[in-house]
C-alpha atoms as a PDB file:
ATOM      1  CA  UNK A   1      32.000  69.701 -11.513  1.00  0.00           C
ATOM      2  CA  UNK A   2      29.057  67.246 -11.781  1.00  0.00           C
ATOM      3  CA  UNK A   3      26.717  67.098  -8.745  1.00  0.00           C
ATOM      4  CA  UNK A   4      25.771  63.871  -6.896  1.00  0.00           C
ATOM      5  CA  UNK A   5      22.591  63.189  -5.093  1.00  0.00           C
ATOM      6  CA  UNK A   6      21.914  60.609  -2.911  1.00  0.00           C
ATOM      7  CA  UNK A   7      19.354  58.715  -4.615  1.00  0.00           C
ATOM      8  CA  UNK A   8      20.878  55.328  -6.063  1.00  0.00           C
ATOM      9  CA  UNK A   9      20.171  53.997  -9.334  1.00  0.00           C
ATOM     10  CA  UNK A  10      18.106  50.865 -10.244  1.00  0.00           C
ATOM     11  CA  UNK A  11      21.582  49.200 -10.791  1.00  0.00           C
ATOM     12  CA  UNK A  12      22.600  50.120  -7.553  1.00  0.00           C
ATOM     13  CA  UNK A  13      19.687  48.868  -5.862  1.00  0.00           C
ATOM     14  CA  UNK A  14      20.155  45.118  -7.585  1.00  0.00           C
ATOM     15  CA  UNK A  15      24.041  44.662  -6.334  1.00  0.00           C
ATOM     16  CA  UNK A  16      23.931  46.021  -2.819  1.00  0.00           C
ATOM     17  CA  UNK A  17      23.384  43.519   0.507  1.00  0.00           C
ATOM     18  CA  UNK A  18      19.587  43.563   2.038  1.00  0.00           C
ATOM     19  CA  UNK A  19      18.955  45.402   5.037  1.00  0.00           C
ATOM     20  CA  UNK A  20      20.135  42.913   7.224  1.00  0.00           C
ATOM     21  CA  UNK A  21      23.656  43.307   6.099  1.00  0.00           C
ATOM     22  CA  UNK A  22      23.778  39.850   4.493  1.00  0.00           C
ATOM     23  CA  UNK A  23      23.592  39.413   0.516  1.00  0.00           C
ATOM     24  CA  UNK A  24      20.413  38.088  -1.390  1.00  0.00           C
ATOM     25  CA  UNK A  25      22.841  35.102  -1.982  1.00  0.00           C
ATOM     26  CA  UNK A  26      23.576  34.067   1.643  1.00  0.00           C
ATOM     27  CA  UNK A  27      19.941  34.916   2.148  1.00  0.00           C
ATOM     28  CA  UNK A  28      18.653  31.853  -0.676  1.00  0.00           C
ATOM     29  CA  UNK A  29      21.331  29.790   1.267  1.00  0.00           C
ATOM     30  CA  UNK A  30      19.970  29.850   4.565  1.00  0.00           C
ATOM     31  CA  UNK A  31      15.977  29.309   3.220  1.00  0.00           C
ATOM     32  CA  UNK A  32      17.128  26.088   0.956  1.00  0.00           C
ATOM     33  CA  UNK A  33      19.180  24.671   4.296  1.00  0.00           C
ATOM     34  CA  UNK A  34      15.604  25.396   6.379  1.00  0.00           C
ATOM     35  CA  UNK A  35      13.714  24.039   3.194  1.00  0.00           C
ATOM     36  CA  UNK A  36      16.368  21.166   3.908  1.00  0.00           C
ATOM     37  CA  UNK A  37      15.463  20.407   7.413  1.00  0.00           C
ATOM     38  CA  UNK A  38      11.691  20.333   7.213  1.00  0.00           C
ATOM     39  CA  UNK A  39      11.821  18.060   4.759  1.00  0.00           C
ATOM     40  CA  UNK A  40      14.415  15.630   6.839  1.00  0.00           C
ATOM     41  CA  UNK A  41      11.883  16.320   9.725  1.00  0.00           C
ATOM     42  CA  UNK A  42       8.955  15.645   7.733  1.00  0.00           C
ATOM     43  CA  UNK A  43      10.657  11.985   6.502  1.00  0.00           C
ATOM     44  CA  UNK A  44      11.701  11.343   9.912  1.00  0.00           C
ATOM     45  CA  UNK A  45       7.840  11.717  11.212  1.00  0.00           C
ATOM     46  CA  UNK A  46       6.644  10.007   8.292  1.00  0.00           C
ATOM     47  CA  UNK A  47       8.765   7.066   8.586  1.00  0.00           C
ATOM     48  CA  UNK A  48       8.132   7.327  12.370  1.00  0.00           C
ATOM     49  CA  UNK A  49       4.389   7.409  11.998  1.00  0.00           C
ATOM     50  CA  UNK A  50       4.519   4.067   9.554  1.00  0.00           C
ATOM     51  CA  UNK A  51       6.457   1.799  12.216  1.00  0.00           C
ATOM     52  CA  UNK A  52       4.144   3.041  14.945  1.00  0.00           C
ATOM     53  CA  UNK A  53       1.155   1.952  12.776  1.00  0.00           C
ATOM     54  CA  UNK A  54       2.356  -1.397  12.545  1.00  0.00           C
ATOM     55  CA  UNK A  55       2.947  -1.858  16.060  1.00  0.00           C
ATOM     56  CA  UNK A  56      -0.608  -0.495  16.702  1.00  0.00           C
ATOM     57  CA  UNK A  57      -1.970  -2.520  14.424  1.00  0.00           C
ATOM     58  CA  UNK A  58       0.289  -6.064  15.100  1.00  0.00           C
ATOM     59  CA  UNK A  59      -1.128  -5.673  18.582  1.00  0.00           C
ATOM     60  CA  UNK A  60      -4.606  -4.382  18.297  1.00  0.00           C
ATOM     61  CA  UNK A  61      -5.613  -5.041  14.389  1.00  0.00           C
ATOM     62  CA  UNK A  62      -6.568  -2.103  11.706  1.00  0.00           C
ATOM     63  CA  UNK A  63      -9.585  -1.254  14.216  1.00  0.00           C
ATOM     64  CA  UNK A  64      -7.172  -0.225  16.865  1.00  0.00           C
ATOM     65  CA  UNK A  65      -7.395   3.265  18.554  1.00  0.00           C
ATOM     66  CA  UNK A  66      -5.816   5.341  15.438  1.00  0.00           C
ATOM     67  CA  UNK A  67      -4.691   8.562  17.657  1.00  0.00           C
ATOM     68  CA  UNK A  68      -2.371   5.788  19.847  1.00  0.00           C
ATOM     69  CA  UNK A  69      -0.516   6.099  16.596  1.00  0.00           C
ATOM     70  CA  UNK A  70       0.304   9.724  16.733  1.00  0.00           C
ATOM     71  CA  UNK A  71       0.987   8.992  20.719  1.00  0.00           C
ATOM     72  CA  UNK A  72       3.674   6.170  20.160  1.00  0.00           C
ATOM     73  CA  UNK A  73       5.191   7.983  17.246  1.00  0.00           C
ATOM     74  CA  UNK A  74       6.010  10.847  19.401  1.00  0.00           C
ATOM     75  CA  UNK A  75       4.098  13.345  17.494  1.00  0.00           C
ATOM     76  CA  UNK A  76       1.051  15.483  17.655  1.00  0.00           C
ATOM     77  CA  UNK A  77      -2.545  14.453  16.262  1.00  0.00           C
ATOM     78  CA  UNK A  78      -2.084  17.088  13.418  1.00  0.00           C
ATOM     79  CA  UNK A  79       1.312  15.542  12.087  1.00  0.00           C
ATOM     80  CA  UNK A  80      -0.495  11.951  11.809  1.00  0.00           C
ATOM     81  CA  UNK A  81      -3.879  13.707  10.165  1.00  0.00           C
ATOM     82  CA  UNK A  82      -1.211  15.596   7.451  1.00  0.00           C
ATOM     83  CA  UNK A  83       0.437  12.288   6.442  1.00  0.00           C
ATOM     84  CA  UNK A  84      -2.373   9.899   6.560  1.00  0.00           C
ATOM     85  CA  UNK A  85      -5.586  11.625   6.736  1.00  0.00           C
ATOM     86  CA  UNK A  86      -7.752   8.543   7.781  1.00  0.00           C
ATOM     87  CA  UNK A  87      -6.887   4.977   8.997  1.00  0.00           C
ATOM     88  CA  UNK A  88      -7.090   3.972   5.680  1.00  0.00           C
ATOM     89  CA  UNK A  89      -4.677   5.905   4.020  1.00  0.00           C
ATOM     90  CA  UNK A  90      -2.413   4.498   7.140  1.00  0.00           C
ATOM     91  CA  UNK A  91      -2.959   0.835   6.155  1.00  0.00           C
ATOM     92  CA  UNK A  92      -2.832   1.325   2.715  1.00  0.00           C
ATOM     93  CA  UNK A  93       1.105   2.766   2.552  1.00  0.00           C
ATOM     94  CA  UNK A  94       1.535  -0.455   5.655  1.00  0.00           C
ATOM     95  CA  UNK A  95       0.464  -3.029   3.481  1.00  0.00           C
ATOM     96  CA  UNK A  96       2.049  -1.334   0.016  1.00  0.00           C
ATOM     97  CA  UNK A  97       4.825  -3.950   0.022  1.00  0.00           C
ATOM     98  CA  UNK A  98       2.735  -6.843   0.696  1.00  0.00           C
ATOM     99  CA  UNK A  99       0.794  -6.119  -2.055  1.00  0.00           C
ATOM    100  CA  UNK A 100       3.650  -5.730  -4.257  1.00  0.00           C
ATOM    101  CA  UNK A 101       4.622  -8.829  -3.691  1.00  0.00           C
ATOM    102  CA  UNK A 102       1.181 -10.801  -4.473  1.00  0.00           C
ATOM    103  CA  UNK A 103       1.032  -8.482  -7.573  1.00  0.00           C
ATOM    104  CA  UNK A 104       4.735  -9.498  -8.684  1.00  0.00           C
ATOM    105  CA  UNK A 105       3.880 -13.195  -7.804  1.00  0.00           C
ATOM    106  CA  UNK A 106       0.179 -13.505  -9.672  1.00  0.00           C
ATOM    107  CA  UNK A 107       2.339 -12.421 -12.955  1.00  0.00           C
ATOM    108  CA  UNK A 108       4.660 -15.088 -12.344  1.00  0.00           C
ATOM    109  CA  UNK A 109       1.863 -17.598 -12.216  1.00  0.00           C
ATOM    110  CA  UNK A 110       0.015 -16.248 -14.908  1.00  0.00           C
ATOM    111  CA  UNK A 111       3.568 -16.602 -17.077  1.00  0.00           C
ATOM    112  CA  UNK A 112       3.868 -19.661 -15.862  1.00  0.00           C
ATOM    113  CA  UNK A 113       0.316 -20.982 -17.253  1.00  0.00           C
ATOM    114  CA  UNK A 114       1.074 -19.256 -20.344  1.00  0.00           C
ATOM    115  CA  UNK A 115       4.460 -20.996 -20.722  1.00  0.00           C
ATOM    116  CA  UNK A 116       2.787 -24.979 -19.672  1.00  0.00           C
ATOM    117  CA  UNK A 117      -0.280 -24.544 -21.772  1.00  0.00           C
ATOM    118  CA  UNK A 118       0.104 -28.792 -22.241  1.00  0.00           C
ATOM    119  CA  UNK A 119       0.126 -29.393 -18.635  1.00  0.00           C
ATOM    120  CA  UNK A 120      -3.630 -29.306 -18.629  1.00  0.00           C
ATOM    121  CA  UNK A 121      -6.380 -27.718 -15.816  1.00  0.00           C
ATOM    122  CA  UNK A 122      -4.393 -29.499 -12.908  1.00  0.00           C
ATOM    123  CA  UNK A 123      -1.428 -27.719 -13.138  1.00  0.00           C
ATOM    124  CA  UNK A 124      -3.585 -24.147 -13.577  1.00  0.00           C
ATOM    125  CA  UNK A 125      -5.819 -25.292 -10.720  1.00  0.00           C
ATOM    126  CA  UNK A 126      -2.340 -25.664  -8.725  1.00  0.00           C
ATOM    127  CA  UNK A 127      -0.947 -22.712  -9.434  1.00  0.00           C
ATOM    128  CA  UNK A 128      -3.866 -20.326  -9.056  1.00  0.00           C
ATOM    129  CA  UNK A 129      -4.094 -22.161  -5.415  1.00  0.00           C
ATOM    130  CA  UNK A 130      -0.762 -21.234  -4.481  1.00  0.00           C
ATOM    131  CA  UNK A 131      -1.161 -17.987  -5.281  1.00  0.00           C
ATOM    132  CA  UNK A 132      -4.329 -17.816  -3.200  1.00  0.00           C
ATOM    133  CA  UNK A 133      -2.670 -19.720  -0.242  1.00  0.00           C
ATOM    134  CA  UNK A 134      -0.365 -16.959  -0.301  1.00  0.00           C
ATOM    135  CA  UNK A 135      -3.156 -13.761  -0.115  1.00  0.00           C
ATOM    136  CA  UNK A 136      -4.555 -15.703   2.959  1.00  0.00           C
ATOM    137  CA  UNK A 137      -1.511 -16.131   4.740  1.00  0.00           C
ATOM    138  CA  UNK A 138      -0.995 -12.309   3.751  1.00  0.00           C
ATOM    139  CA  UNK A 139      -4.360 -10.957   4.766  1.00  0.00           C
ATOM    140  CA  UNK A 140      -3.226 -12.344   8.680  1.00  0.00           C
ATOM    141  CA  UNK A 141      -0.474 -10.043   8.893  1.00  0.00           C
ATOM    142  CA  UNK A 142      -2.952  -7.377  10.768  1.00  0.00           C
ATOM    143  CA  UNK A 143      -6.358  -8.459  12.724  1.00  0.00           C
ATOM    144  CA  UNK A 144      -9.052  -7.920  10.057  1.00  0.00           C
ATOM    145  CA  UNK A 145      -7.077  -6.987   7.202  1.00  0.00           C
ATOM    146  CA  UNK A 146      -8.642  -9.475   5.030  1.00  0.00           C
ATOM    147  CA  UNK A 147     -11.759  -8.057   5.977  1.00  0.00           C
ATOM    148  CA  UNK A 148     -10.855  -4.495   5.336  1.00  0.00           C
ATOM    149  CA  UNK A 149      -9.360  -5.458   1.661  1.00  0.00           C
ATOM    150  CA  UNK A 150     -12.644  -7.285   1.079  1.00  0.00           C
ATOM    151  CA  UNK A 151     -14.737  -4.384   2.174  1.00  0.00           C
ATOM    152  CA  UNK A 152     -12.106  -1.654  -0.023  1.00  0.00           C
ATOM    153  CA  UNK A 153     -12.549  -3.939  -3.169  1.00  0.00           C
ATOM    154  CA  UNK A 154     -16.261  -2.781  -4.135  1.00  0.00           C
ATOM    155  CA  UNK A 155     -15.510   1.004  -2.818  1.00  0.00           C
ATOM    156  CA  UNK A 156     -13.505   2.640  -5.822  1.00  0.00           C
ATOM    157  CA  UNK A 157     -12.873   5.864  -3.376  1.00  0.00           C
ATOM    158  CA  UNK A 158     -11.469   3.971  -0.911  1.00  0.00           C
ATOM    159  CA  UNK A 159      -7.185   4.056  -0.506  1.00  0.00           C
ATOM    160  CA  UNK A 160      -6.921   0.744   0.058  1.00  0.00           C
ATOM    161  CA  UNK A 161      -8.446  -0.081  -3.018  1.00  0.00           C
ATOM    162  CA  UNK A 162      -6.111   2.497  -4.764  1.00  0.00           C
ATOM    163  CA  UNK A 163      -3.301   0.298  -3.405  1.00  0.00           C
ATOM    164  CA  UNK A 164      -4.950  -2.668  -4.512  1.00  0.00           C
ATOM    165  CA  UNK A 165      -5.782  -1.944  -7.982  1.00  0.00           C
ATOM    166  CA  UNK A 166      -2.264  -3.651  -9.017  1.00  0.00           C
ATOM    167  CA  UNK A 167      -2.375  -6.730  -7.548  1.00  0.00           C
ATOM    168  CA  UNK A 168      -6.124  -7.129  -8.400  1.00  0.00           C
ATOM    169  CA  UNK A 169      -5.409  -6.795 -11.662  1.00  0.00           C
ATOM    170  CA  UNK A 170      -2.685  -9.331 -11.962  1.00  0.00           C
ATOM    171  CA  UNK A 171      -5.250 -11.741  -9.932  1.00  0.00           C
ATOM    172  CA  UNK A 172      -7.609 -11.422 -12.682  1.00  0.00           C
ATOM    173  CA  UNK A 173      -5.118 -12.230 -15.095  1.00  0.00           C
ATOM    174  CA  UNK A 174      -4.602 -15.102 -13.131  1.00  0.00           C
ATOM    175  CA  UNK A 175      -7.639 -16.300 -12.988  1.00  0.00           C
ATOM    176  CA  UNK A 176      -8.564 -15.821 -16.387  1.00  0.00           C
ATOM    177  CA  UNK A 177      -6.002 -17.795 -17.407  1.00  0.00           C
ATOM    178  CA  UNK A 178      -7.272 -20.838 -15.278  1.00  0.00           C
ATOM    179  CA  UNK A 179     -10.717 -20.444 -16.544  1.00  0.00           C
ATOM    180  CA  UNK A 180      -9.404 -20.735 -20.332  1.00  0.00           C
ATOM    181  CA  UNK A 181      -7.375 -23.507 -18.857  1.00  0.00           C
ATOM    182  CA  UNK A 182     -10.563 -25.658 -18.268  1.00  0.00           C
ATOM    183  CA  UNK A 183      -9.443 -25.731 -14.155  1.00  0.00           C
ATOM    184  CA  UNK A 184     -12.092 -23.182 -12.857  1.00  0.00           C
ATOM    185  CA  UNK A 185     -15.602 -22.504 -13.282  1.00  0.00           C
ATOM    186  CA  UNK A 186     -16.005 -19.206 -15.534  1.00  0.00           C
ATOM    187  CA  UNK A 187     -18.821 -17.881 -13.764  1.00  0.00           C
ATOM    188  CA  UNK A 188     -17.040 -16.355 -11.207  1.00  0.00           C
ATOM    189  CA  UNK A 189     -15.193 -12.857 -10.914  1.00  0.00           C
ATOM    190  CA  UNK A 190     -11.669 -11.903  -9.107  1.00  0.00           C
ATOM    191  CA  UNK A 191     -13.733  -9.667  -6.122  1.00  0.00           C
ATOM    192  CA  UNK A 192     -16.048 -12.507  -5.397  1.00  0.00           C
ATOM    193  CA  UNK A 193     -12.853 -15.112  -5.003  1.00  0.00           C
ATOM    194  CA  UNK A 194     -10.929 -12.459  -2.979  1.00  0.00           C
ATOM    195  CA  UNK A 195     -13.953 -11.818  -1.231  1.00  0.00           C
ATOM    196  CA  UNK A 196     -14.560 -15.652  -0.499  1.00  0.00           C
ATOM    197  CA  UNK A 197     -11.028 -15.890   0.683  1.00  0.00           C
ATOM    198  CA  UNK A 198     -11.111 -12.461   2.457  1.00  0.00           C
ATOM    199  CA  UNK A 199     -13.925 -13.621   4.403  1.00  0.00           C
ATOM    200  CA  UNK A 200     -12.281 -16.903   5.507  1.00  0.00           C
ATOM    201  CA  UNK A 201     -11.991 -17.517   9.759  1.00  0.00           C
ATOM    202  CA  UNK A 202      -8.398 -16.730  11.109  1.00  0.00           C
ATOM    203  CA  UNK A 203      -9.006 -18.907  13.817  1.00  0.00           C
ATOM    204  CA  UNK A 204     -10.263 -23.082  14.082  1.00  0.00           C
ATOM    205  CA  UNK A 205      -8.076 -23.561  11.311  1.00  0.00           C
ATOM    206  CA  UNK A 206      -5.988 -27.168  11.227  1.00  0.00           C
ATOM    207  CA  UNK A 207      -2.880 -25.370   8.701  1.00  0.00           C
ATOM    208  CA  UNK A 208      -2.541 -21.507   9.027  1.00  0.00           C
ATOM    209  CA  UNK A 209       0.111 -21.662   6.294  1.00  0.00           C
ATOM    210  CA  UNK A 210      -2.500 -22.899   4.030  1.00  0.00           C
ATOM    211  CA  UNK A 211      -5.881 -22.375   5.580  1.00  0.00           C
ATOM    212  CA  UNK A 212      -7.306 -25.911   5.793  1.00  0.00           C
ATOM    213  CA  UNK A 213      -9.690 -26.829   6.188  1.00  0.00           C
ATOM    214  CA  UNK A 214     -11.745 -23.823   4.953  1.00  0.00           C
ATOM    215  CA  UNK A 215      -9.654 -22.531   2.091  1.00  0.00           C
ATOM    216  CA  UNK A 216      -9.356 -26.156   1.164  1.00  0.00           C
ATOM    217  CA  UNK A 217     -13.209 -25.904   0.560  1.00  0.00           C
ATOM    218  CA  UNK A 218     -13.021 -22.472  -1.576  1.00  0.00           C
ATOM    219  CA  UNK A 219     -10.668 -24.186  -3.760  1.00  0.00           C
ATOM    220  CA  UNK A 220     -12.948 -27.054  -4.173  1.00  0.00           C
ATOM    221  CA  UNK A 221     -15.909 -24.813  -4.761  1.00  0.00           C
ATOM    222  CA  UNK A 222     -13.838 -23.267  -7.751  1.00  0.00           C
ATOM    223  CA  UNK A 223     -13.323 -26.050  -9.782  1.00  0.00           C
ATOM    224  CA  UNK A 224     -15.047 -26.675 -12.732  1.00  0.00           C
ATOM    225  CA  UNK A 225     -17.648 -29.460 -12.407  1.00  0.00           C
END
């Protein structure tokens, strides 16, 4: 009769249950559903984090107190550092959609130019203001963020000039189109008008919708003589 040890085969080894009694199946099951939760809890903080910073920010502007962000999203200073690792990175994913917008929007006008060629410099002079009435009504949406884009613009390491690369892009589209157009001086560049506009006062003004009487002025200063 053939003798049996004890010792179990590589074979062996591969089908039976870990240690713990439970199988190497039930085992991947539990890690995924813990793999599972983090990530819930990290989309829940992350989405918590982003409402907080616009609060913050709504009421104090971009140069308000950045921990009060952690401290009205209900989570520690580390979980705010992990998901936006300066203020920066924090304005640029608030202001993503805003910029999406005046990106979408300066491709419309630019198709629009492109489409009414006949129409002449007035109607490219029009629609580039538009399109400029709407970045200063957008740059009001936080205390300084007009400054802050302004400053990001000429820092190609900075976030918020990451974000902005899109919609700076279209603009220059834009404007390039005017200039051919005959509407607006060529010796200008897209950072120096967003910078002009940027730089405009929130306050004294007669329109906020439109910025009069100071974007009014910019405008002016953009036409060819």
């Amino acid at each position: 009769m053939k003798r049996t040890t004890g010792r179990r085969t590589g074979a062996d080894r591969a089908s039976a249950p870990s240690a713990d009694g439970a199988g190497t199946h039930e085992g991947s099951e539990t890690g995924a559903g813990t793999t599972r939760r983090r990530r819930a809890d990290a989309r829940r903080n992350y989405a918590a984090l982003l409402e907080a910073g616009r609060e913050v920010f709504r009421a104090g502007g971009i140069d308000a107190p950045f921990d009060e962000v952690a401290r009205r999203a209900g989570v520690g200073r580390a979980t705010l550092y992990r998901n936006f690792p300066t203020r920066e990175h924090l304005f640029a994913a608030l202001i993503d959609d805003q910029l999406a917008v005046l990106e979408a929007r300066a491709r419309a006008c630019t198709d629009r130019l492109a489409a009414g060629t006949r129409r002449g410099p007035e109607e490219a002079a029009a629609v580039l203001a538009d399109w400029l009435r709407l970045y200063y009504r957008t740059g009001r949406r936080y205390g300084g963020m007009s400054a802050q884009i302004s400053r990001s613009l000429g820092d190609p390491d900075s976030p918020v000039a990451s974000a902005c690369a899109p919609m700076r892009a279209a603009f220059a589209a834009l404007l390039a189109a005017a200039q051919r157009s005959g509407a607006v001086r060529s010796d200008v560049a897209p950072e120096e008008v967003l910078a002009l506009v940027g730089a405009l006062p929130g306050t004294l003004v007669r329109d906020p919708a439109t910025g009069a009487p100071y974007l009014d002025i910019v405008l002016a200063g953009l036409r060819t003589p």
